[in-house]
C-alpha atoms as a PDB file:
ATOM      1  CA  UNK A   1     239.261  68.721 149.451  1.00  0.00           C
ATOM      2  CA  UNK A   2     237.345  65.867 148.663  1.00  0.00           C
ATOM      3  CA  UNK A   3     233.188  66.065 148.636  1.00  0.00           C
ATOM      4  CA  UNK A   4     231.370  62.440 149.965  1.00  0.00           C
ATOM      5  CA  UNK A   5     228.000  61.689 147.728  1.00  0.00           C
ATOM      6  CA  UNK A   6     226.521  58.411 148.416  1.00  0.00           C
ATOM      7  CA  UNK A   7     229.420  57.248 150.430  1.00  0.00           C
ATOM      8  CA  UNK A   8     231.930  57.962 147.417  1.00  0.00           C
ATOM      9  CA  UNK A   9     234.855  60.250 147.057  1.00  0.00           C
ATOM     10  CA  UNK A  10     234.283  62.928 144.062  1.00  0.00           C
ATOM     11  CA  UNK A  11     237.759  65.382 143.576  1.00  0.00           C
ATOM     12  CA  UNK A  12     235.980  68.567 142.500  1.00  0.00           C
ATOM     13  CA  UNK A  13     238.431  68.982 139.489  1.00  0.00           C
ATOM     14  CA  UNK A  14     236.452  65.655 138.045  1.00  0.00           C
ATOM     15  CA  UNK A  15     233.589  67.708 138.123  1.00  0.00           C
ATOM     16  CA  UNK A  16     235.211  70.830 136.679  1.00  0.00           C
ATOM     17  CA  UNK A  17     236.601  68.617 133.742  1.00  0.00           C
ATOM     18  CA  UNK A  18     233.401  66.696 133.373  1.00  0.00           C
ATOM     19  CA  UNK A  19     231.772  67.523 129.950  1.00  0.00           C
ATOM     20  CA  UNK A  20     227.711  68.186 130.577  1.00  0.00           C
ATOM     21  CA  UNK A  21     225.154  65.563 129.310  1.00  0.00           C
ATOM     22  CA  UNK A  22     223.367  66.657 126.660  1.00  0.00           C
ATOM     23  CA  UNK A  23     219.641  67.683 127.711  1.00  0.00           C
ATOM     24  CA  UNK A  24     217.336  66.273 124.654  1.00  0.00           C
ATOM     25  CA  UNK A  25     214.176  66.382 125.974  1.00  0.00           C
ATOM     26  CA  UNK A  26     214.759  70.617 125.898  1.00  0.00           C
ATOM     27  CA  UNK A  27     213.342  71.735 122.434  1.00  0.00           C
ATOM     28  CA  UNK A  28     216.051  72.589 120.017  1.00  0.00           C
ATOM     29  CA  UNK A  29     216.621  75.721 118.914  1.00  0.00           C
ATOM     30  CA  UNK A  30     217.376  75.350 115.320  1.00  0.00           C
ATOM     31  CA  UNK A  31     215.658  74.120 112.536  1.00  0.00           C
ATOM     32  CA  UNK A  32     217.826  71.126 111.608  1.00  0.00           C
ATOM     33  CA  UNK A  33     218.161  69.930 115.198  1.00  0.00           C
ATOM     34  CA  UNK A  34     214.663  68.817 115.113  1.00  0.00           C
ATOM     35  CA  UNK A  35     214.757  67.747 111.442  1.00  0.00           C
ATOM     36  CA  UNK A  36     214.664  64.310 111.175  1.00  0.00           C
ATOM     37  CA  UNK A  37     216.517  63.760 107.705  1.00  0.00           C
ATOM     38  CA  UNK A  38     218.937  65.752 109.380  1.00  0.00           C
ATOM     39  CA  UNK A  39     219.522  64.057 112.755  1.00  0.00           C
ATOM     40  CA  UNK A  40     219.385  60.859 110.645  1.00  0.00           C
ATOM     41  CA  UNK A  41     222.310  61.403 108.622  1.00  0.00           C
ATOM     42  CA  UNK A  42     224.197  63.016 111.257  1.00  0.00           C
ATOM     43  CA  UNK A  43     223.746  59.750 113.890  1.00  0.00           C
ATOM     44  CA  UNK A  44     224.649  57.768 111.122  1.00  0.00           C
ATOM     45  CA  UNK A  45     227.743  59.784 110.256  1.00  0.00           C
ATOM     46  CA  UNK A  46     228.714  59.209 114.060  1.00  0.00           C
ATOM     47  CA  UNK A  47     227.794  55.941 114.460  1.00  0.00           C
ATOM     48  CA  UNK A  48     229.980  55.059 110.865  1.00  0.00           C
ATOM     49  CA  UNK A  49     232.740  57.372 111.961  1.00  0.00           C
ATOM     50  CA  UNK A  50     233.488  55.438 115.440  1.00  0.00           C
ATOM     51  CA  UNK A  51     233.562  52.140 113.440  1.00  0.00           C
ATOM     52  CA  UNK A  52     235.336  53.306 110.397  1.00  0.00           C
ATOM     53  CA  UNK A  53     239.040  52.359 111.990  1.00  0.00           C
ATOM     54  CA  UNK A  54     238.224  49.379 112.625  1.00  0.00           C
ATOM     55  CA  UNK A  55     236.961  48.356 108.817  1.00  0.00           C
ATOM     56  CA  UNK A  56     240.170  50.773 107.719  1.00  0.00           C
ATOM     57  CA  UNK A  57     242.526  48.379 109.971  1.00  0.00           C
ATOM     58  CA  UNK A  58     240.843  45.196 108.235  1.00  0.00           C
ATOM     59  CA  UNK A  59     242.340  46.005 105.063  1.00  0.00           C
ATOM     60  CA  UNK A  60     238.742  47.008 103.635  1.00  0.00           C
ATOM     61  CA  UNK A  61     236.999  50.947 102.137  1.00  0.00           C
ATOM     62  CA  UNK A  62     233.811  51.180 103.277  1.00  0.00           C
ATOM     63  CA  UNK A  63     231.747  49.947  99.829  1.00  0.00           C
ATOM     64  CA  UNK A  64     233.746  47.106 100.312  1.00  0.00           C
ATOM     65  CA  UNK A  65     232.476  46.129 104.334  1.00  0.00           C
ATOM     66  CA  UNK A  66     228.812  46.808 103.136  1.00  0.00           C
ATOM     67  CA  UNK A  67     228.969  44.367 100.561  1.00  0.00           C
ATOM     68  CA  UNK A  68     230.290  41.688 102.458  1.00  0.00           C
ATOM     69  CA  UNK A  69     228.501  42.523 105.599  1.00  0.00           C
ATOM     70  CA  UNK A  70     225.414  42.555 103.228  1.00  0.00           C
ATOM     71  CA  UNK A  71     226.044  39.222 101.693  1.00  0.00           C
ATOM     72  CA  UNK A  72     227.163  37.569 104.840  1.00  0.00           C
ATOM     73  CA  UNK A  73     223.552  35.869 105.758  1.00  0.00           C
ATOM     74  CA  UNK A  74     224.835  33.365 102.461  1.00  0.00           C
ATOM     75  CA  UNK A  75     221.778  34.667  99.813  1.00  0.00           C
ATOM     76  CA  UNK A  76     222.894  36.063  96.536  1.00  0.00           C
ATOM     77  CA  UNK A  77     221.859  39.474  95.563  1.00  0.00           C
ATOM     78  CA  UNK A  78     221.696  40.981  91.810  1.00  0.00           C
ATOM     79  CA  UNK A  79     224.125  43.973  91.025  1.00  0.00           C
ATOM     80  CA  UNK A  80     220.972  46.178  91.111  1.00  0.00           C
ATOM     81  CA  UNK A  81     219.501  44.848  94.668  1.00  0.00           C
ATOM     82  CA  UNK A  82     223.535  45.029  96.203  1.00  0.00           C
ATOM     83  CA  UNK A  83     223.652  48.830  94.806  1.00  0.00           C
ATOM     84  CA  UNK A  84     220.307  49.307  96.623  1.00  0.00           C
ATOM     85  CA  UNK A  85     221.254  47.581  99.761  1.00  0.00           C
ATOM     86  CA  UNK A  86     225.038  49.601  99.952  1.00  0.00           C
ATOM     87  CA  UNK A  87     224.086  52.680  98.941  1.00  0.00           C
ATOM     88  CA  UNK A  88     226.410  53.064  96.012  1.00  0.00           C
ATOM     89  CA  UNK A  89     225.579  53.654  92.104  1.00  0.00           C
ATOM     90  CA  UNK A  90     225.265  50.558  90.168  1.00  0.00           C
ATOM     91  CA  UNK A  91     228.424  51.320  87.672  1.00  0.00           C
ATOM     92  CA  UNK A  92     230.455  51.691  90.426  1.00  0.00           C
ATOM     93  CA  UNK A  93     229.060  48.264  92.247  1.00  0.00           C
ATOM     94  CA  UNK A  94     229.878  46.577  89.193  1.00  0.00           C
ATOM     95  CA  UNK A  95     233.579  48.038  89.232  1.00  0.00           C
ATOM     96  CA  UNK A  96     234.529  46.988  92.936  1.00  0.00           C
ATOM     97  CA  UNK A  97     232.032  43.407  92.275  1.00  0.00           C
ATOM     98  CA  UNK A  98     234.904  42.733  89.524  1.00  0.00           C
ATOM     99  CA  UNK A  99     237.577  43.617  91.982  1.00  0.00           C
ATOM    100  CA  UNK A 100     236.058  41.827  94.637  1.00  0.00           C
ATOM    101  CA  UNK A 101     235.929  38.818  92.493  1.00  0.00           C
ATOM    102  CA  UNK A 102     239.493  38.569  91.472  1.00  0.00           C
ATOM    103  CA  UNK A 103     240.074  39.215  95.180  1.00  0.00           C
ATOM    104  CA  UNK A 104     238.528  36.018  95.625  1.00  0.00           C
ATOM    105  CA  UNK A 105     236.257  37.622  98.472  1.00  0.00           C
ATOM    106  CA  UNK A 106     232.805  37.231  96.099  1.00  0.00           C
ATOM    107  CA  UNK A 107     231.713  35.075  93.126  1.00  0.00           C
ATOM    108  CA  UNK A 108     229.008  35.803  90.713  1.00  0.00           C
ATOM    109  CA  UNK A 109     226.658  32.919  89.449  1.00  0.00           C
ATOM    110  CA  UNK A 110     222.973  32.102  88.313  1.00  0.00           C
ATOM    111  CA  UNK A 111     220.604  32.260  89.876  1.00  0.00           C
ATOM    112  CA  UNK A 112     219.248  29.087  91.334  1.00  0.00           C
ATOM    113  CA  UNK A 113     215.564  30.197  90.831  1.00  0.00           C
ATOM    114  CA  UNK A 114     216.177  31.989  87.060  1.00  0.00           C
ATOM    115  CA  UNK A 115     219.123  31.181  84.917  1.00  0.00           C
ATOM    116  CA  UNK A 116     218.630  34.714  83.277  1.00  0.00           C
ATOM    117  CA  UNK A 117     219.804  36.659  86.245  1.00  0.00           C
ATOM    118  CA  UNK A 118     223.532  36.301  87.650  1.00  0.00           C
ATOM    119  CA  UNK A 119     223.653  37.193  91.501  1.00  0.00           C
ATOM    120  CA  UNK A 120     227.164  37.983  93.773  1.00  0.00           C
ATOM    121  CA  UNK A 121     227.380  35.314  96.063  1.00  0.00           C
ATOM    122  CA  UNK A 122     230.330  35.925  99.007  1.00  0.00           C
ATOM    123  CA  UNK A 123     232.899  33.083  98.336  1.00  0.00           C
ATOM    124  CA  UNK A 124     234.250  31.118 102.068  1.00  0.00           C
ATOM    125  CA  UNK A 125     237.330  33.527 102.076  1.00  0.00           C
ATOM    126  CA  UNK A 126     235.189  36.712 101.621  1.00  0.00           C
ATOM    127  CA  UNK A 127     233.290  35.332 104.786  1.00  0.00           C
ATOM    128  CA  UNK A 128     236.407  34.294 106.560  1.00  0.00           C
ATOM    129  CA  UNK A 129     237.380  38.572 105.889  1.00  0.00           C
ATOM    130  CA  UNK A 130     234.226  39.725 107.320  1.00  0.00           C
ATOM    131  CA  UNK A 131     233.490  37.719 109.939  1.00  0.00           C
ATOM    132  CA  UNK A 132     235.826  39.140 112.761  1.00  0.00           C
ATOM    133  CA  UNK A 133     234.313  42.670 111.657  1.00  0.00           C
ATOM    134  CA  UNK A 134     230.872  41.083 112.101  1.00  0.00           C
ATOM    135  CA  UNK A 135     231.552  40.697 115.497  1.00  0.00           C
ATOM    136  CA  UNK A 136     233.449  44.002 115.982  1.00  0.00           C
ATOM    137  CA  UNK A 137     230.040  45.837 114.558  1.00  0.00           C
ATOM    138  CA  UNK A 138     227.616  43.914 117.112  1.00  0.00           C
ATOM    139  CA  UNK A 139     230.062  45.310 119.891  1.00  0.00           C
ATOM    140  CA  UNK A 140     230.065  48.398 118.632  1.00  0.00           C
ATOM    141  CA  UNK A 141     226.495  48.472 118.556  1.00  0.00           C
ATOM    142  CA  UNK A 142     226.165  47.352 121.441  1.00  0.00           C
ATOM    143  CA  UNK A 143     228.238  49.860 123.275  1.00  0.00           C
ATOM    144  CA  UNK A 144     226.281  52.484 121.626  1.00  0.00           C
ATOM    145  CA  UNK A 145     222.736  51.228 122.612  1.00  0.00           C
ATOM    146  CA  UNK A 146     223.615  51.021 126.323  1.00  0.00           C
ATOM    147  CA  UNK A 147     221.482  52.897 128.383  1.00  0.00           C
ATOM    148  CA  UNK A 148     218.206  52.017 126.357  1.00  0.00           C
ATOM    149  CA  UNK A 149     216.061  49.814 126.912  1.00  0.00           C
ATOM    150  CA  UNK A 150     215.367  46.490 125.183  1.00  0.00           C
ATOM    151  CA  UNK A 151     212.058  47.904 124.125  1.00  0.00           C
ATOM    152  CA  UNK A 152     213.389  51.237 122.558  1.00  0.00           C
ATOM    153  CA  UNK A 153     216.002  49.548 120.835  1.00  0.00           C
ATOM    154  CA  UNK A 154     213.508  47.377 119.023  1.00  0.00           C
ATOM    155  CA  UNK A 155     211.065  50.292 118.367  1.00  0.00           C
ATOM    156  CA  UNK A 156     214.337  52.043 116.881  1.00  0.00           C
ATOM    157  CA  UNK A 157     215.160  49.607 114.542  1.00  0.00           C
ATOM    158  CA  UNK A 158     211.476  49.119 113.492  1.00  0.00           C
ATOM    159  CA  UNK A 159     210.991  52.595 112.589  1.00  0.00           C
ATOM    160  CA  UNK A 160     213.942  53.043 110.786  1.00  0.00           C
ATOM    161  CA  UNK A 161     212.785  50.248 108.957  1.00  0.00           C
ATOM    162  CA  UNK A 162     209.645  51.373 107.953  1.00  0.00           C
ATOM    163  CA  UNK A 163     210.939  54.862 107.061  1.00  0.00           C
ATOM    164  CA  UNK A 164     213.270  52.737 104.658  1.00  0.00           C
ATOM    165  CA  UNK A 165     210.526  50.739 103.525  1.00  0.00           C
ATOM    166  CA  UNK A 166     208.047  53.766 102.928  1.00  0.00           C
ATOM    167  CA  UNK A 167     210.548  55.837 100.984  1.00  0.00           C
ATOM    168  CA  UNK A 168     211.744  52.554  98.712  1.00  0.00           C
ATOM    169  CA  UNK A 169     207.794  52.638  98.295  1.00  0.00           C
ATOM    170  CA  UNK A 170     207.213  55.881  97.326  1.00  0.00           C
ATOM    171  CA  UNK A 171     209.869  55.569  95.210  1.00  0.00           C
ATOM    172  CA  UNK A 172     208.664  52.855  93.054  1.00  0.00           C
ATOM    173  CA  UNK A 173     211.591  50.489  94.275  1.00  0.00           C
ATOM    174  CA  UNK A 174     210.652  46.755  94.726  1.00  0.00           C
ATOM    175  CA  UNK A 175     211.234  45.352  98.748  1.00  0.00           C
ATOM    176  CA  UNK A 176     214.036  43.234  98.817  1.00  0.00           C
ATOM    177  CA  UNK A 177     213.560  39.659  99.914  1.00  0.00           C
END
């Protein structure tokens, strides 16, 4: 038996089968479902987790996408601002910079605007590795975002950002430019 809505056929085993929608405008229950440091980590654990394969089937770990994601706009960053920006302890930045490097998918030099501090520039075949997952990501991102509107998207992002600003702030940690 099929059941017409709207002119279309629905098989009532579709609807069986059909997993419900989450309801998030009900208040949660527990503690940690309305705890933002929580829900943070855990939507960025599933929004990593989705992409993950596709870094994995690049060839590249997960420290290693960040960085070149990261230095993909072309500017240089210190050891100490890339550590910042990846989320990874400076020792072990300064490990995978040096196997990066012999890679030949990053070069370190001076910097331009003080010889005293050496920056990680990404070298033309450290873009040429990225840049398909660059595209994969905005994809991804996309598919994730649809449903919402232009306007919540931006106010998204400019939250987040200010919640990353704030805490670098109260932190003591310089912006990076």
């Amino acid at each position: 038996m099929n059941i017409h809505v709207n002119r279309k056929h629905i098989n009532p085993r579709d609807i069986v089968n059909r997993k419900p929608v989450p309801d998030c405008t009900t208040p949660p229950e527990r503690f940690i479902d309305a705890y933002l440091s929580y829900l943070l980590a855990r939507a960025s654990h599933t929004v990593y987790r989705e992409f993950h394969a596709q870094v994995q089937a690049a060839g590249l770990s997960s420290l290693e996408w960040r960085l070149l994601a990261t230095l993909s706009d072309g500017d240089g960053l210190t050891i100490g601002e890339l550590a910042r920006e990846i989320l990874a302890q400076q020792p072990t930045l300064t490990k995978l910079v040096q196997r990066m490097e012999k890679a030949g998918w990053v070069q370190r030099g001076a910097d331009p605007a003080d010889a005293r501090r050496t920056l990680v520039f990404e070298t033309k075949q450290g873009r040429d590795t990225v840049a398909a997952l660059l595209a994969q990501a905005k994809v991804h991102e996309d598919t994730l975002l649809e449903g919402f509107s232009e306007r919540d998207v931006t106010a998204l992002k400019k939250i987040l950002r200010t919640l990353i600003s704030r805490g670098d702030t109260a932190a003591g940690k310089p912006p990076i430019t």
